[in-house]
Protein backbone atom coordinates (compact mmCIF):
# COMPACT_ATOMS: atom_id res chain seq x y z
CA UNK A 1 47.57 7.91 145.57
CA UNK A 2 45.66 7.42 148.41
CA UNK A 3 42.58 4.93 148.50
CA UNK A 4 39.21 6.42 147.53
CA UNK A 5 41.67 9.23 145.93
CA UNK A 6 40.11 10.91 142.66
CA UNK A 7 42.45 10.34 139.72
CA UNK A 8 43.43 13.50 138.05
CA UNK A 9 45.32 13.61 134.39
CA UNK A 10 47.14 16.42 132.73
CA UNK A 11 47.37 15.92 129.38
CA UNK A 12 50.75 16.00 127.73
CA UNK A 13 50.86 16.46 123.80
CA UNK A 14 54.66 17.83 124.33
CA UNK A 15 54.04 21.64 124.57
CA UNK A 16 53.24 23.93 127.58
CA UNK A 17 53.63 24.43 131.54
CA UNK A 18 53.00 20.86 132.32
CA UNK A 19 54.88 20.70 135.93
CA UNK A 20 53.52 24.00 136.90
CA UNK A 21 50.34 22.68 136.69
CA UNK A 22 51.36 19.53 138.03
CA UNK A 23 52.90 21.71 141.23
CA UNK A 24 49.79 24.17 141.46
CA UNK A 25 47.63 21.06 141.91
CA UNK A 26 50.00 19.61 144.43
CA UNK A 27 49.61 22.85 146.38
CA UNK A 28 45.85 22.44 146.58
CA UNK A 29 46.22 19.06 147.66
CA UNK A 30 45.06 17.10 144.74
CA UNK A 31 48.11 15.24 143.00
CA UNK A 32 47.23 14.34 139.16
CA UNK A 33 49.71 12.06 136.32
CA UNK A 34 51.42 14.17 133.50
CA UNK A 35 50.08 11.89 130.81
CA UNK A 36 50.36 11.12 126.75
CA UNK A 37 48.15 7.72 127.42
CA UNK A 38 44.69 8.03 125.80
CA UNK A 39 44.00 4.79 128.13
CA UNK A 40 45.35 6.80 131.12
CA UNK A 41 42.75 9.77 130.02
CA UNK A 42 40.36 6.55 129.78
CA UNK A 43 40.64 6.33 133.49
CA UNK A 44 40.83 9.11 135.37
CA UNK A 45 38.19 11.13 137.41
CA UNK A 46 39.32 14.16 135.84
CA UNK A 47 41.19 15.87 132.61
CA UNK A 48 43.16 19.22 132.25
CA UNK A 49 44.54 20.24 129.68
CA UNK A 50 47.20 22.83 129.96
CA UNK A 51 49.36 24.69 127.36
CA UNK A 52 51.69 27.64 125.98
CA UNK A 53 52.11 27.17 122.19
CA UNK A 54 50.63 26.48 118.47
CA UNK A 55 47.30 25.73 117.82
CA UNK A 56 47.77 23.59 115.01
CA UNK A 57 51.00 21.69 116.48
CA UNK A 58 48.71 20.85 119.56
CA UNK A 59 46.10 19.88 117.25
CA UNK A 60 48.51 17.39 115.51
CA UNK A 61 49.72 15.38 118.45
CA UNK A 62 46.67 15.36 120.38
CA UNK A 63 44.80 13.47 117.30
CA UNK A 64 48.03 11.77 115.99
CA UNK A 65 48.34 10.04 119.31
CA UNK A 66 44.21 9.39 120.00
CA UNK A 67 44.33 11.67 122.73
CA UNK A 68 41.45 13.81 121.05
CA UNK A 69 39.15 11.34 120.63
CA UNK A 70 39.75 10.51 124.47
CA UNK A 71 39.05 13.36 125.44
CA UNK A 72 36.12 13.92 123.52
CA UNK A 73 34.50 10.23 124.35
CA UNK A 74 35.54 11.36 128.44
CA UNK A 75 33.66 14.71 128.15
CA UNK A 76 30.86 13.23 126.75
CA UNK A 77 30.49 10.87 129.14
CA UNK A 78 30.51 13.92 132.08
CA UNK A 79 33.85 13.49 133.08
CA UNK A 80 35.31 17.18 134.12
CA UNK A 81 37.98 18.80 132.24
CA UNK A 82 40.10 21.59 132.37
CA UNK A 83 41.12 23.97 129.81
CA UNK A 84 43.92 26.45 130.23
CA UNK A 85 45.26 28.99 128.33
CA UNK A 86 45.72 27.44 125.20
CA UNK A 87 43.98 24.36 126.57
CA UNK A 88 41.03 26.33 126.30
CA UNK A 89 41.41 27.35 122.99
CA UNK A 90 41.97 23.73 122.09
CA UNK A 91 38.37 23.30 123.39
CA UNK A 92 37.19 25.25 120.45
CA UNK A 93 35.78 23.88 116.85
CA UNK A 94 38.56 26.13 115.26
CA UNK A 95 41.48 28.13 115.42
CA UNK A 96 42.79 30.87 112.50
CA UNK A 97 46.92 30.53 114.21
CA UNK A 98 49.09 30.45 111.08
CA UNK A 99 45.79 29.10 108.80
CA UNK A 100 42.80 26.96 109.54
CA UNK A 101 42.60 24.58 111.93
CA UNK A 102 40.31 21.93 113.82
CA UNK A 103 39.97 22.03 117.36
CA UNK A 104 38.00 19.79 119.86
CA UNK A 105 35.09 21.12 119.00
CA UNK A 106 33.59 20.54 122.51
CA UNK A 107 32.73 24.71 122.27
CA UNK A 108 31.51 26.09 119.77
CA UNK A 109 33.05 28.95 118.59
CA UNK A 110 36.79 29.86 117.45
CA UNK A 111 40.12 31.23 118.26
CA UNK A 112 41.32 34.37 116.80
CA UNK A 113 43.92 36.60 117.03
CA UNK A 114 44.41 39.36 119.34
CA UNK A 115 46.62 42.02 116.60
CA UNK A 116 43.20 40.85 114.23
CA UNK A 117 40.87 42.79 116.52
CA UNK A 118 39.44 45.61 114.90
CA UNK A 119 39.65 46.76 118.29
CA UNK A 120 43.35 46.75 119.27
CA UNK A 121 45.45 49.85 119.83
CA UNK A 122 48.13 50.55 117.30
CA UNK A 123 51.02 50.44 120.28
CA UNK A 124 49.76 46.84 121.69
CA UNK A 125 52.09 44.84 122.26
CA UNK A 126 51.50 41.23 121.23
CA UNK A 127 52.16 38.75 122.81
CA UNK A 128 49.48 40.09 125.51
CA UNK A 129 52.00 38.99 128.54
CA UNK A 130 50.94 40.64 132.34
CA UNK A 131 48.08 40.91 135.23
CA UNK A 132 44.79 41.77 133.32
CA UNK A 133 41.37 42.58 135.46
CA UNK A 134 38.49 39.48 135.29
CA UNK A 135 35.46 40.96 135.09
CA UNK A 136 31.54 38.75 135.13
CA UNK A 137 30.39 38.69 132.12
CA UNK A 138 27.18 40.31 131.79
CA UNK A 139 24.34 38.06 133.21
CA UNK A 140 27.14 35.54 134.55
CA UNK A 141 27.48 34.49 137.72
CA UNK A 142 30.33 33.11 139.52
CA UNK A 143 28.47 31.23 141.93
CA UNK A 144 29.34 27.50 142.54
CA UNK A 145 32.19 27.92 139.34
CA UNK A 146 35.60 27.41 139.60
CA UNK A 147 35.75 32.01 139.93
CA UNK A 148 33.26 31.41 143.16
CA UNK A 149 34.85 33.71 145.61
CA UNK A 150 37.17 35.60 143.51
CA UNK A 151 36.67 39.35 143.56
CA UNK A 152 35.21 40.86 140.29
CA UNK A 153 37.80 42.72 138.97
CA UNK A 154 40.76 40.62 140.38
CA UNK A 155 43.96 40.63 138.59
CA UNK A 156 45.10 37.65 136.82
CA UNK A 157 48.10 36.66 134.79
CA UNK A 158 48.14 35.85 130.87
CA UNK A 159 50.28 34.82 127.76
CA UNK A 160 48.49 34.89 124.92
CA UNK A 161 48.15 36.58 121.53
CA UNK A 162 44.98 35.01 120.36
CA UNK A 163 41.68 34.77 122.28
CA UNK A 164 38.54 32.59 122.17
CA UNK A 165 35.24 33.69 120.91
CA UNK A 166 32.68 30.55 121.85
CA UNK A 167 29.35 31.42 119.81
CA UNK A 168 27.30 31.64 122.81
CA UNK A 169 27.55 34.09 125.27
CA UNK A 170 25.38 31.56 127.52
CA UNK A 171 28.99 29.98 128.36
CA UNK A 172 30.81 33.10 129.18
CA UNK A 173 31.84 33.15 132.51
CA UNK A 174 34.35 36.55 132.91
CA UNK A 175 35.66 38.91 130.39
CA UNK A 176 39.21 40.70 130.19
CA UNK A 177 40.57 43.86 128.01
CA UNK A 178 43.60 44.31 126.37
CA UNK A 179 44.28 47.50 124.77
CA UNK A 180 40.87 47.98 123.30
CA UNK A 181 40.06 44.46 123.06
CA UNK A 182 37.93 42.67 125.27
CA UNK A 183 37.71 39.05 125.43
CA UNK A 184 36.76 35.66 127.16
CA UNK A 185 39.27 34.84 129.59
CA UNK A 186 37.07 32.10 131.15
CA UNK A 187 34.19 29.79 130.04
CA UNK A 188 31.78 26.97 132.16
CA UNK A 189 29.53 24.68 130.65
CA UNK A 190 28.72 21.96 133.04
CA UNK A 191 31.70 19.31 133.16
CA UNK A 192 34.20 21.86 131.10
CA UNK A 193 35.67 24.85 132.32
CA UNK A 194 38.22 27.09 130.76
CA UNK A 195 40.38 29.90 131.53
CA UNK A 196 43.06 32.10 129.33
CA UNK A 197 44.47 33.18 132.33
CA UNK A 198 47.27 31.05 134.44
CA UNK A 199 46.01 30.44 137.79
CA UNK A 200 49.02 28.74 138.43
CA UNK A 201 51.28 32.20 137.88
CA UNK A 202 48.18 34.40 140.05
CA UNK A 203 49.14 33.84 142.94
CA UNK A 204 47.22 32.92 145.98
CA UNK A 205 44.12 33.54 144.19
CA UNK A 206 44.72 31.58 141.59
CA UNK A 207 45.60 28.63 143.55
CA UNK A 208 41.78 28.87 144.94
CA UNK A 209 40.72 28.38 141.53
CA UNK A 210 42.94 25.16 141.48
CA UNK A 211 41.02 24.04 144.94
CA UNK A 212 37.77 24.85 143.63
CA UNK A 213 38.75 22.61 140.51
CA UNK A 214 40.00 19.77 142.78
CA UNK A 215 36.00 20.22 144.89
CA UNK A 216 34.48 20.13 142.55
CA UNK A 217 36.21 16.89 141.15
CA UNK A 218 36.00 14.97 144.11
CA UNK A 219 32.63 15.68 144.49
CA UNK A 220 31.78 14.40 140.99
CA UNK A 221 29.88 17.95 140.47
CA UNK A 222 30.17 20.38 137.44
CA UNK A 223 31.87 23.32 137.27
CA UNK A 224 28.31 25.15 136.58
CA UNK A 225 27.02 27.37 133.91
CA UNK A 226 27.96 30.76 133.18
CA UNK A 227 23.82 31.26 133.05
């Protein structure tokens, strides 16, 4: 990397879309270290944490391996991260995926499933896999997040069959529907931001969300608040 160059790591805990990530970030600009160090998450300006799979198996490696409690030590110490799909729900203090689990706990709130929605037509298909509308949550606003600039209502793409439910709507930043069921499909709360959408599959607006990432990390700013 170049000199003065922020340092950006993806964490790797051996599950999910690491190199498109990787690639997305590249696009924008910003190049970032696929990473299973907890001393490499020690050092670097900034942390995402991508992912397509299990809950609990996530939740396994990233404490087996001390990753967790790097992350958690980073955050706390104002240090951005980056939650996507289910590196978002990771950010949770729970998840009910195939029993009960401990997550992060930097949000608090937990991770549910989708065809457990009280909610959810009869004919949904789960996994919840296509372009879904982002909405502003009510009383959000986009302004100076990672979503600034991004049409309300803009299609993006997800994979997911479970959704997060933080406990305060003070950290919703845009809601999404799926069949009846309408969820969080991003967060902000300062240095953390998470999305269950892929920017990195959503085109050319989803790279902008990328870019705004990579500002706001080289400016050593948070992401914002959803309030």
């Amino acid at each position: 990397m170049s000199s003065g160059q922020p340092t950006l790591a993806i964490v790797d805990y051996g599950m999910g879309n690491l190199f498109s990530v990787l690639h997305a970030f590249a696009a924008v600009g910003q190049p970032a270290e696929i990473t299973s160090d907890p001393a490499r998450l020690a050092t670097a300006d900034g942390l995402v944490i991508p992912g397509v799979g299990a809950f609990g198996i996530a939740m396994d490696a990233l404490e087996r391996t001390g990753m967790a409690d790097a992350v958690r030590e980073r955050v706390a110490r104002g240090t951005p991260l980056v939650g996507i799909c289910l590196g978002m729900q990771l950010l949770m203090a729970s998840s009910t995926e195939f029993g009960s689990h401990a997550g992060l706990g930097i949000i608090d709130g937990d991770t549910v499933a989708l065809k457990a929605s009280p909610d959810i037509s009869p004919a949904a298909r789960i996994p919840h896999i296509g372009w879904s509308s982002v909405q502003p949550a009510p009383g959000s606003t986009w302004s100076h997040t990672p979503l600034d600039g991004l049409a309300a209502g803009a299609d993006m793409y997800f994979v997911h069959s479970y959704f997060v439910r933080p406990k305060s709507s003070e950290v919703v930043l845009s809601l999404s529907s799926y069949r009846g069921v309408t969820f969080c499909s991003s967060l902000v709360k300062g240095n953390v931001f998470g999305c269950q959408f892929h920017p990195e599959r959503s085109g050319v607006e989803g790279l902008e969300i990328y870019r705004r990432i990579t500002t706001a990390i080289r400016a050593a700013q948070p992401f914002g608040e959803a309030r």
